[in-house]
Protein backbone atom coordinates (compact mmCIF):
# COMPACT_ATOMS: atom_id res chain seq x y z
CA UNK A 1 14.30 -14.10 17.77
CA UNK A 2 17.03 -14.15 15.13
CA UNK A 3 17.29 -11.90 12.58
CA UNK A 4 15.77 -12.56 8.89
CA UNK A 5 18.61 -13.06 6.53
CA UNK A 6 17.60 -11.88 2.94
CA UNK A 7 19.16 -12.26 -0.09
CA UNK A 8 18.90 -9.22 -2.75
CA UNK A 9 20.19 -9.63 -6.12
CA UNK A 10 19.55 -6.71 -8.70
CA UNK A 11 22.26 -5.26 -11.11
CA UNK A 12 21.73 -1.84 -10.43
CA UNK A 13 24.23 -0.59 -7.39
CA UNK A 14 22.19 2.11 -6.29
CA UNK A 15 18.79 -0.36 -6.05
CA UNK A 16 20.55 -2.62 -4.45
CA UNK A 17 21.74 -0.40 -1.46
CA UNK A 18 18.20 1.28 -1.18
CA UNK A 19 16.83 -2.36 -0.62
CA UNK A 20 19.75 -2.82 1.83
CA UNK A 21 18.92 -0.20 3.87
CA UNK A 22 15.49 -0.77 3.96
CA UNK A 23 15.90 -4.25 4.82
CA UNK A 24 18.30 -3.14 7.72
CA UNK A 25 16.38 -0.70 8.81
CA UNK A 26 13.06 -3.58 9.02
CA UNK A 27 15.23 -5.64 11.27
CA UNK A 28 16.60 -8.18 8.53
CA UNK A 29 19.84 -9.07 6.80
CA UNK A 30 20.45 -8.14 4.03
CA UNK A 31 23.01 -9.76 1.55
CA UNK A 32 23.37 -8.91 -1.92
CA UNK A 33 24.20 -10.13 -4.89
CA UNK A 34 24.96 -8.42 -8.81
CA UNK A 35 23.76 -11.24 -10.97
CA UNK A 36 22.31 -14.42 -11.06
CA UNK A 37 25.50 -16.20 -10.86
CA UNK A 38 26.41 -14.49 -7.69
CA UNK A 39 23.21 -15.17 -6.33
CA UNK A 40 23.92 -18.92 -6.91
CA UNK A 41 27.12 -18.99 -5.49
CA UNK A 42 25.82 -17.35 -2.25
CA UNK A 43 22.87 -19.82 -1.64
CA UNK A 44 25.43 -22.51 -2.61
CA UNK A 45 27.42 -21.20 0.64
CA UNK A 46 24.42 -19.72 3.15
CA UNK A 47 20.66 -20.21 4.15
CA UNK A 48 18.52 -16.97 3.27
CA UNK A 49 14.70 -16.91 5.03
CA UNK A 50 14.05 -15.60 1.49
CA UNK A 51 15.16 -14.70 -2.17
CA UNK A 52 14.25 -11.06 -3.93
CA UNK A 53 15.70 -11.89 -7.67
CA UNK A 54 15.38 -9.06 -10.24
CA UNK A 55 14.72 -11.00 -13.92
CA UNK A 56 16.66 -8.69 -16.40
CA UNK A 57 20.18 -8.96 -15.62
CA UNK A 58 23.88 -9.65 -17.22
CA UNK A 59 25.80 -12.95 -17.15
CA UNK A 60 23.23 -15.59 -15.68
CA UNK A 61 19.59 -13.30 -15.22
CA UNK A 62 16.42 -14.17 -12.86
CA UNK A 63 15.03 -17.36 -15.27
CA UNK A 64 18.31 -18.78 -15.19
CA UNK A 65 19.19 -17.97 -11.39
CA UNK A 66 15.89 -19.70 -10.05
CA UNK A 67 16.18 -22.75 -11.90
CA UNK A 68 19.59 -23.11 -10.86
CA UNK A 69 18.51 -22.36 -6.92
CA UNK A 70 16.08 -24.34 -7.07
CA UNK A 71 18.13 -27.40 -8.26
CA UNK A 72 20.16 -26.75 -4.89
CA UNK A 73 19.45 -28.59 -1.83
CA UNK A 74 19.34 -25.47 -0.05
CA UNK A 75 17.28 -24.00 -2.89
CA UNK A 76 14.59 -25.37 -3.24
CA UNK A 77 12.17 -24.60 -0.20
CA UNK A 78 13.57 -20.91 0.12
CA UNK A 79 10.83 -18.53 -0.98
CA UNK A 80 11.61 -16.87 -4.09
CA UNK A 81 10.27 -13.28 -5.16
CA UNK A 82 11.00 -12.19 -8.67
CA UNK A 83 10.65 -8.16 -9.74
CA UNK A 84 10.60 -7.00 -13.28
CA UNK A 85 9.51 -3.92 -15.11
CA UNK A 86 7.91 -6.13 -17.62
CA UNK A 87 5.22 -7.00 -15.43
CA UNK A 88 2.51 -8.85 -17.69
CA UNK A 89 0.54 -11.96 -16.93
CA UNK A 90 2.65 -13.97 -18.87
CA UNK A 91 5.83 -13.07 -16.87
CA UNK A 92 3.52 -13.90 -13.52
CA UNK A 93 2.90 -17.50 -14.95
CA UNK A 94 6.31 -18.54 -15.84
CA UNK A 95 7.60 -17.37 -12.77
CA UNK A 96 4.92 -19.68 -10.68
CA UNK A 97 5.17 -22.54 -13.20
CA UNK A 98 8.93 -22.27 -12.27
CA UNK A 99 8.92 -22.30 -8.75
CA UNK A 100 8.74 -18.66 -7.75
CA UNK A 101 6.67 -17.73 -5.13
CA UNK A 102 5.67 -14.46 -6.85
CA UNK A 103 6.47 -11.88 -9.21
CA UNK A 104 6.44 -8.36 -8.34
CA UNK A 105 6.46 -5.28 -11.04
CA UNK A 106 8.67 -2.29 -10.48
CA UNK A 107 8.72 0.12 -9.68
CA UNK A 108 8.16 -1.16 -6.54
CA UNK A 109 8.99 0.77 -2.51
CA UNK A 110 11.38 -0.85 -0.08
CA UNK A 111 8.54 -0.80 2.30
CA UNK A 112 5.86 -2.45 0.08
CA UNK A 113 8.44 -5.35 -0.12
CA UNK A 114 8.86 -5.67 3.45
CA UNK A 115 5.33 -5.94 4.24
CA UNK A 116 4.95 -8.91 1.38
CA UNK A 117 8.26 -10.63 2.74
CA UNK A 118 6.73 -10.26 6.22
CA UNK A 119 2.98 -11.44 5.40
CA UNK A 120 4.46 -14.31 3.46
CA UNK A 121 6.99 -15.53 6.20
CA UNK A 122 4.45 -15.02 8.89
């Protein structure tokens, strides 16, 4: 069975390594990504089994970065999990309405992500 290649895009350095870790550790991938523009560029260039895309962020942020993924060819069947600290319903429906396949509040554990990513790909 190949491995699971994720794609983690946060701004925060140290969140981003925690979730790289963990993801290692689960027997996935993990690739990572600052900001919504480099998490464009790298779906541009590779297939991920799935997406973890932090909203608030500099330069291009979560909104922008899914619509723009989701206009890819490669983008647009890969499932997509937002994360936000502004977790309110309203949040939760523009992120379905715009092709997300969920939004998740922080904070949020490396290992409750896993077991979503895994229950969703399975």
């Amino acid at each position: 069975m190949r491995m699971l290649r994720i794609l983690f895009v946060d701004d925060t350095r140290d969140t981003r390594e925690l979730f790289r870790m963990a993801l290692k550790v689960n027997g996935m991938e993990a690739c990572l990504a600052a900001d919504g523009e480099e998490a464009v560029a790298a779906v541009r260039e590779e297939l991920f089994d799935a997406i973890i895309l932090d909203i608030e962020m500099p330069r291009l942020d979560g909104w922008g970065a899914l619509r723009e993924i989701r206009a890819l060819g490669n983008g647009q069947t890969v499932p997509i999990f937002m994360f936000t600290a502004y977790g309110d319903s309203e949040n939760r429906k523009r992120a379905l309405a715009n092709g997300a396949n969920d939004l998740w509040h922080k904070p949020i554990l490396p290992s409750e992500v896993m077991t979503r990513v895994f229950k969703y790909l399975a």
